[in-house]
Protein backbone atom coordinates (compact mmCIF):
# COMPACT_ATOMS: atom_id res chain seq x y z
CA UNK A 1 -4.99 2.34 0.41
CA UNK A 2 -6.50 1.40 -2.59
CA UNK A 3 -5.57 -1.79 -4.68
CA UNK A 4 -2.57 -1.44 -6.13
CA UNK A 5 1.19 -2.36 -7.06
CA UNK A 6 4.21 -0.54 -6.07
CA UNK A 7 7.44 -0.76 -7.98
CA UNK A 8 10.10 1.39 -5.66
CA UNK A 9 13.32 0.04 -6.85
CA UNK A 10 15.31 2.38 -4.55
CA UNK A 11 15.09 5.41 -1.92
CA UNK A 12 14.57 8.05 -3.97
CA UNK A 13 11.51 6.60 -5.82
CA UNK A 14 9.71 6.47 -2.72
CA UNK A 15 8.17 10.31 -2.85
CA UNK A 16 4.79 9.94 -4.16
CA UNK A 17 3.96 13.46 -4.80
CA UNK A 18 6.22 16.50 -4.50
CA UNK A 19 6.13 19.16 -1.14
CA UNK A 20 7.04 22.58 -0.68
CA UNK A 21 9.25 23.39 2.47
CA UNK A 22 6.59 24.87 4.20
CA UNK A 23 4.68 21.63 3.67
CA UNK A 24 7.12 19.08 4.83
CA UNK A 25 7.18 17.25 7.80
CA UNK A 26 9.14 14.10 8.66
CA UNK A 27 8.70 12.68 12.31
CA UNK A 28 10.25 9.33 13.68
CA UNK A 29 8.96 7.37 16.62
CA UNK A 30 9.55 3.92 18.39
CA UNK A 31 6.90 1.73 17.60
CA UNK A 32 6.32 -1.61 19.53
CA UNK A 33 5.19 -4.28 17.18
CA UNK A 34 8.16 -6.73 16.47
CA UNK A 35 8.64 -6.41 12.31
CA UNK A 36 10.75 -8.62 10.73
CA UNK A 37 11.73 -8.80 7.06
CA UNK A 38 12.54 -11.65 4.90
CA UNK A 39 15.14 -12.67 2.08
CA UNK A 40 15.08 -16.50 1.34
CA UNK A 41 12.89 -17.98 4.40
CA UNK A 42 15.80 -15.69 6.41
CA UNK A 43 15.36 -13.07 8.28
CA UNK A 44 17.83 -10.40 7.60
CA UNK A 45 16.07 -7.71 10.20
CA UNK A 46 14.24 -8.92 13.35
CA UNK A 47 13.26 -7.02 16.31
CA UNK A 48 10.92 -5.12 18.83
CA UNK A 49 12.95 -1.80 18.27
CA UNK A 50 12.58 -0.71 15.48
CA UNK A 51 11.85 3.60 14.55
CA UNK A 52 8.70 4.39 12.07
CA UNK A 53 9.79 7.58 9.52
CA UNK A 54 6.74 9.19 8.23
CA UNK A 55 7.38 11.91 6.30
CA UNK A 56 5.46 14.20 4.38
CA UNK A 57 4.62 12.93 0.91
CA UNK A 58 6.28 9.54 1.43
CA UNK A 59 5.46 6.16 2.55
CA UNK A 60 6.07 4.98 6.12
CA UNK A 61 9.54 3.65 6.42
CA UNK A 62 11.07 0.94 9.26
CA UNK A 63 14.20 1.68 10.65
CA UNK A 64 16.05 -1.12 12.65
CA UNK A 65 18.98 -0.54 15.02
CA UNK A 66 21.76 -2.08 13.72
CA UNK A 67 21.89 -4.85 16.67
CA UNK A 68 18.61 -5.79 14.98
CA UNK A 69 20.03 -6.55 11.54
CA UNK A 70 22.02 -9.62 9.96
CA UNK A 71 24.85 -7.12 8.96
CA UNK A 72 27.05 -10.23 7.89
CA UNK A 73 24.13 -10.48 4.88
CA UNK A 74 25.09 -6.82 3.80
CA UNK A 75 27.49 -5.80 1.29
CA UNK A 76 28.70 -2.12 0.87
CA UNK A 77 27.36 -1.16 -2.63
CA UNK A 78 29.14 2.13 -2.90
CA UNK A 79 25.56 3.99 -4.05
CA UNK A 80 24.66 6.96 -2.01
CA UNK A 81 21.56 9.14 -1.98
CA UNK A 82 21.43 12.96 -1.00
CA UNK A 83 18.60 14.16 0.39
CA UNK A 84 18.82 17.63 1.62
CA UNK A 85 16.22 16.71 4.81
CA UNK A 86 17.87 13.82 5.98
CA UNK A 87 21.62 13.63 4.84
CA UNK A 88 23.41 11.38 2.32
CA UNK A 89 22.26 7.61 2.24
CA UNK A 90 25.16 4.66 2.16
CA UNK A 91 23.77 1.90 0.52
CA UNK A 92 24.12 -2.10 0.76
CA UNK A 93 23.13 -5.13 -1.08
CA UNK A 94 21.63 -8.57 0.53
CA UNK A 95 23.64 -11.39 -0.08
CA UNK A 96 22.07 -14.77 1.24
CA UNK A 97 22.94 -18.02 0.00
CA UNK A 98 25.07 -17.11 -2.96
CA UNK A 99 21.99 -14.59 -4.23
CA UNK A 100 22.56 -10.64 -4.29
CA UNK A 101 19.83 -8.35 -3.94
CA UNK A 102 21.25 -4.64 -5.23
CA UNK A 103 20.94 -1.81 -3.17
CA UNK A 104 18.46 -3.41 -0.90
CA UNK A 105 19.33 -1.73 2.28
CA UNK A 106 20.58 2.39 3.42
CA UNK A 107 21.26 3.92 5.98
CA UNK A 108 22.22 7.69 7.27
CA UNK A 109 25.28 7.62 9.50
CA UNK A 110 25.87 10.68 9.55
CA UNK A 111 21.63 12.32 9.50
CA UNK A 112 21.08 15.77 9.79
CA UNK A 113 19.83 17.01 12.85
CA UNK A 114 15.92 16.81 12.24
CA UNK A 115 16.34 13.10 11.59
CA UNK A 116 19.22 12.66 13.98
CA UNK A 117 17.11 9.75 15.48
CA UNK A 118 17.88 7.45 12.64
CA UNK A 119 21.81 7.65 13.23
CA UNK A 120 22.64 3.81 13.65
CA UNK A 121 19.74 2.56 12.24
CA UNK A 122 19.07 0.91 8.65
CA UNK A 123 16.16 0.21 5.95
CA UNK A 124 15.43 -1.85 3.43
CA UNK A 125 13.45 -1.54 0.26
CA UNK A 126 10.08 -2.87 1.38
CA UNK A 127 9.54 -4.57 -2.41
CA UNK A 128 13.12 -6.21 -2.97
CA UNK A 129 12.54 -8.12 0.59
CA UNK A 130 10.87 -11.58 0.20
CA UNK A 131 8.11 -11.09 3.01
CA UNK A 132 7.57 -8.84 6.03
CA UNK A 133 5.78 -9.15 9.37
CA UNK A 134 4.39 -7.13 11.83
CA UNK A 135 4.62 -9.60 15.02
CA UNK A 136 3.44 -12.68 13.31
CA UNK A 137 0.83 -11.25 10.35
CA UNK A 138 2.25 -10.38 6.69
CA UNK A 139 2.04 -7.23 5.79
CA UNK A 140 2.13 -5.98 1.96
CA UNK A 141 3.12 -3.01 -0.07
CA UNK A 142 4.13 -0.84 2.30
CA UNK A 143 4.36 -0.52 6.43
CA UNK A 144 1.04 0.59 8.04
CA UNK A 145 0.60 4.27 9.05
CA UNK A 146 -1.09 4.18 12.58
CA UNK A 147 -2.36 7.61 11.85
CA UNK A 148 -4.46 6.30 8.74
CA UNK A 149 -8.16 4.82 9.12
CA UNK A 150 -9.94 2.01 7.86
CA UNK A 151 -13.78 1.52 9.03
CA UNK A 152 -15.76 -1.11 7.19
CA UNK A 153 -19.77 0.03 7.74
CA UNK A 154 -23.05 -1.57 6.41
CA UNK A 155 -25.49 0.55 4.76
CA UNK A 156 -28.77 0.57 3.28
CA UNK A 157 -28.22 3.74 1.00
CA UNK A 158 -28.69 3.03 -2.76
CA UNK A 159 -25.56 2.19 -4.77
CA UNK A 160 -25.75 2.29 -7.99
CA UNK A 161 -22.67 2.21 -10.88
CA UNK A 162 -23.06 2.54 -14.46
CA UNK A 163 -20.76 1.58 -17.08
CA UNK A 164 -21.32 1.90 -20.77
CA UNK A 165 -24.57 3.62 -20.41
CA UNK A 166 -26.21 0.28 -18.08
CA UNK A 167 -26.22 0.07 -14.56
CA UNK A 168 -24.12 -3.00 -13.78
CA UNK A 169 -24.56 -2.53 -9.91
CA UNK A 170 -27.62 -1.88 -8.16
CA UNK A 171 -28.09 -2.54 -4.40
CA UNK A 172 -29.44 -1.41 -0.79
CA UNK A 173 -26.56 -3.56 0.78
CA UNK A 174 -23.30 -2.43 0.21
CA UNK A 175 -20.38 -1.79 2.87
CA UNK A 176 -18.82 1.12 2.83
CA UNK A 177 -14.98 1.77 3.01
CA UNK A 178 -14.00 4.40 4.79
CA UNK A 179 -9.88 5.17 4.42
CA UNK A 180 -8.33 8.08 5.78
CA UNK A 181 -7.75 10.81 2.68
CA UNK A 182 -9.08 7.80 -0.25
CA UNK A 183 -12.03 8.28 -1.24
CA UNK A 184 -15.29 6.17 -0.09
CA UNK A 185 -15.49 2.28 -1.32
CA UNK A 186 -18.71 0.88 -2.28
CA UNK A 187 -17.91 -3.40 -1.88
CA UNK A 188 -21.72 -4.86 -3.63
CA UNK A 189 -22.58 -8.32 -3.27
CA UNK A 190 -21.96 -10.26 -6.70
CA UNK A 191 -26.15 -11.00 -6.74
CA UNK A 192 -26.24 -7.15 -7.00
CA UNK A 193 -23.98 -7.31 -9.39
CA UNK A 194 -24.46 -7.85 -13.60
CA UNK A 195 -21.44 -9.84 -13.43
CA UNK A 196 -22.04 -10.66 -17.37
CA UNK A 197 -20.99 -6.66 -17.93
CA UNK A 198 -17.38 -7.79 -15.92
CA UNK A 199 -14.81 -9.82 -17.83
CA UNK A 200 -12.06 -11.36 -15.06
CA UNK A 201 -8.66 -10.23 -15.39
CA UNK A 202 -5.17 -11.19 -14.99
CA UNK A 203 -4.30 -8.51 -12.46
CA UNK A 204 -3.71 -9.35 -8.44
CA UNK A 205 -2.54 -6.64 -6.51
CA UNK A 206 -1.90 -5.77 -2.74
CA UNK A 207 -3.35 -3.47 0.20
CA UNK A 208 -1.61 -3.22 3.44
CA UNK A 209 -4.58 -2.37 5.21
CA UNK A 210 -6.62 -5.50 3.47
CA UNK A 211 -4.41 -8.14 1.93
CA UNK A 212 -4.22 -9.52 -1.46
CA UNK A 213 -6.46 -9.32 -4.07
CA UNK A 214 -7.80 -12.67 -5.53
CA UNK A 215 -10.06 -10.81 -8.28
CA UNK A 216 -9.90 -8.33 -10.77
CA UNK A 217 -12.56 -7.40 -14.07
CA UNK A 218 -12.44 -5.29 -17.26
CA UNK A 219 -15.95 -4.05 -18.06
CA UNK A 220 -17.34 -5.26 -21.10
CA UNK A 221 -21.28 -3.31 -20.87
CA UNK A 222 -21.79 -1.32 -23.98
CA UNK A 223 -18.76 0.39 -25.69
CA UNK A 224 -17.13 0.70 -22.51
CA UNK A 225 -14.05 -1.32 -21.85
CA UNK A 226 -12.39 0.18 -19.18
CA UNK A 227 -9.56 -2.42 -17.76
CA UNK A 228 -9.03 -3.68 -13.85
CA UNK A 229 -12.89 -1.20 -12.79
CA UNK A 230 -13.51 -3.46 -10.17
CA UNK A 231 -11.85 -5.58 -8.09
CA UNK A 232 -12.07 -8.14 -4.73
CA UNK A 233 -10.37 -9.51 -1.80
CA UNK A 234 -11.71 -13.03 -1.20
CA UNK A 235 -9.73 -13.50 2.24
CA UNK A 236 -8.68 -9.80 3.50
CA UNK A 237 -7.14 -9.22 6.69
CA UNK A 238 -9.07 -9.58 9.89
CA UNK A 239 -9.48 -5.99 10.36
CA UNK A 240 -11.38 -5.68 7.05
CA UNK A 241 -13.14 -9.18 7.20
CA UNK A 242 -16.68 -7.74 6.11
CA UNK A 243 -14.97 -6.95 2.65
CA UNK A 244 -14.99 -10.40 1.94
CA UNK A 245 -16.08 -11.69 -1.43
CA UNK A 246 -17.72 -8.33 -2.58
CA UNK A 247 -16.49 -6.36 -5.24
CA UNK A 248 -15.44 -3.17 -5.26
CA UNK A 249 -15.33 -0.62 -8.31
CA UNK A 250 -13.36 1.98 -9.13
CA UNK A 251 -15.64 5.44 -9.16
CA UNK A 252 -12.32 6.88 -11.19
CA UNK A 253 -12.78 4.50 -14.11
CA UNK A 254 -16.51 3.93 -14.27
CA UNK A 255 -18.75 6.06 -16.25
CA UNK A 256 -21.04 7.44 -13.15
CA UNK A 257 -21.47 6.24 -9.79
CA UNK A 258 -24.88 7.33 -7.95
CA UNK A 259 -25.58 6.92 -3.97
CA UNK A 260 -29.50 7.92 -3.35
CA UNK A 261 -29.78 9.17 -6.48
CA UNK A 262 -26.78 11.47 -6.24
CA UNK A 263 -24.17 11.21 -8.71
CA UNK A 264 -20.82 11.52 -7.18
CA UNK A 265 -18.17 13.24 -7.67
CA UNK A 266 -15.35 11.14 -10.08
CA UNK A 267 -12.03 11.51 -7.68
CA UNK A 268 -8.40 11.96 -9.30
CA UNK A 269 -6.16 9.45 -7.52
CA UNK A 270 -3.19 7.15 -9.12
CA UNK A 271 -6.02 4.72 -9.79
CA UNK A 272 -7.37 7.71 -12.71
């Protein structure tokens, strides 16, 4: 995924775009990393056992069995959720030292049969826990889909991005990004790079497949000020260690992007 911040205050603000019938699919499986999740320096779920939802049109969501969970840190809320694919959601808040987190936690106890898997297990809301891990590496935004892709791949094909009618990037050594249904990521060396056209920004955001973010810039080349076009990950995860340093733009927010001369295609993502 893409840079970016995720605000998903509870369960049913987790679809990301909507799916016929026809369309949906929701499957659950073990998976055998040990994830753990944080409140406080605390870990409120912690095991090896844990179920992986993916479901069409949704992010990947852990479930823990409840043996797994500090259920003296829950609280019954009294919300509930119904979803017509999975059943009606009880939800609990976190309370840890004094401090309650709302709503932080559901569960299904009584699924429906598709998602009957789930019965004695609970979730939390990835962004109101304080960290989580997957064995002993942080993981951000959102658990990782082992279906997705992310190859990292030197090439010698000519990038070139324009912004404001001047091309502010120009290089034969670029990596390319390749992420399962994103589309391609062009990461430039800075010395390729009219880093006068970039103002730095305030922004930082998050990848689980990368890291953090330790750079952002608003273009500044001509009349074009397009906020947050490029961005960089000065220490990304291991898996994406060639990333390192470069900078990245977005081809959504740029004026043209050219590879060998060909102008591609300006992609409609969330990142428009």
């Amino acid at each position: 995924m893409s840079p970016q911040s995720m605000t998903l205050p509870l369960l049913e603000n987790i679809q990301m775009v909507p799916v016929s019938d026809s369309m949906y699919q929701v499957r659950i499986e073990p998976t055998p990393k040990r994830v753990r999740t944080f409140i406080g320096g605390i870990a409120v779920a912690d095991g090896a056992r844990a179920m992986l939802m993916l479901e069409t049109g949704r992010l990947p969501v852990y479930y823990f069995p409840s043996e797994d969970v500090r259920r003296d840190l829950l609280r019954p809320s009294g919300h509930t959720v119904a979803s017509p694919r999975k059943g009606e959601a009880v939800y609990s808040s976190i309370e840890v030292e004094g401090h309650v987190i709302e709503n932080a936690a559901w569960q299904y106890p009584a699924p429906l049969q598709a998602c009957a898997d789930i019965a004695g297990y609970l979730a939390f809301h990835w962004n109101l826990m304080d960290a989580w891990l997957e064995e002993d590496e942080e993981v951000f935004v959102h658990a990782r889909n082992p279906y997705g892709r992310v190859d990292v791949l030197e090439s010698s094909r000519h990038v070139q991005v324009v912004i404001g009618g001047e091309t502010v990037a120009d290089t034969r050594r670029a990596r390319f990004l390749f992420e399962t249904g994103l589309p391609t990521r062009y990461y430039i060396p800075k010395l390729d790079i009219r880093m006068d056209r970039l103002r730095p920004s305030e922004t930082r955001t998050a990848c689980p497949y990368k890291g953090r973010t330790t750079a952002y810039w608003t273009a500044t080349a001509g009349t074009n000020t397009g906020k947050d076009v490029a961005w960089s990950y000065g220490a990304p995860v291991p898996e994406c260690a060639k990333i390192a340093n470069l900078v990245a733009f977005f081809n959504e927010r740029v004026d043209a992007t050219y590879v060998d001369g060909v102008k591609q295609d300006r992609p409609t993502t969330p990142w428009s």
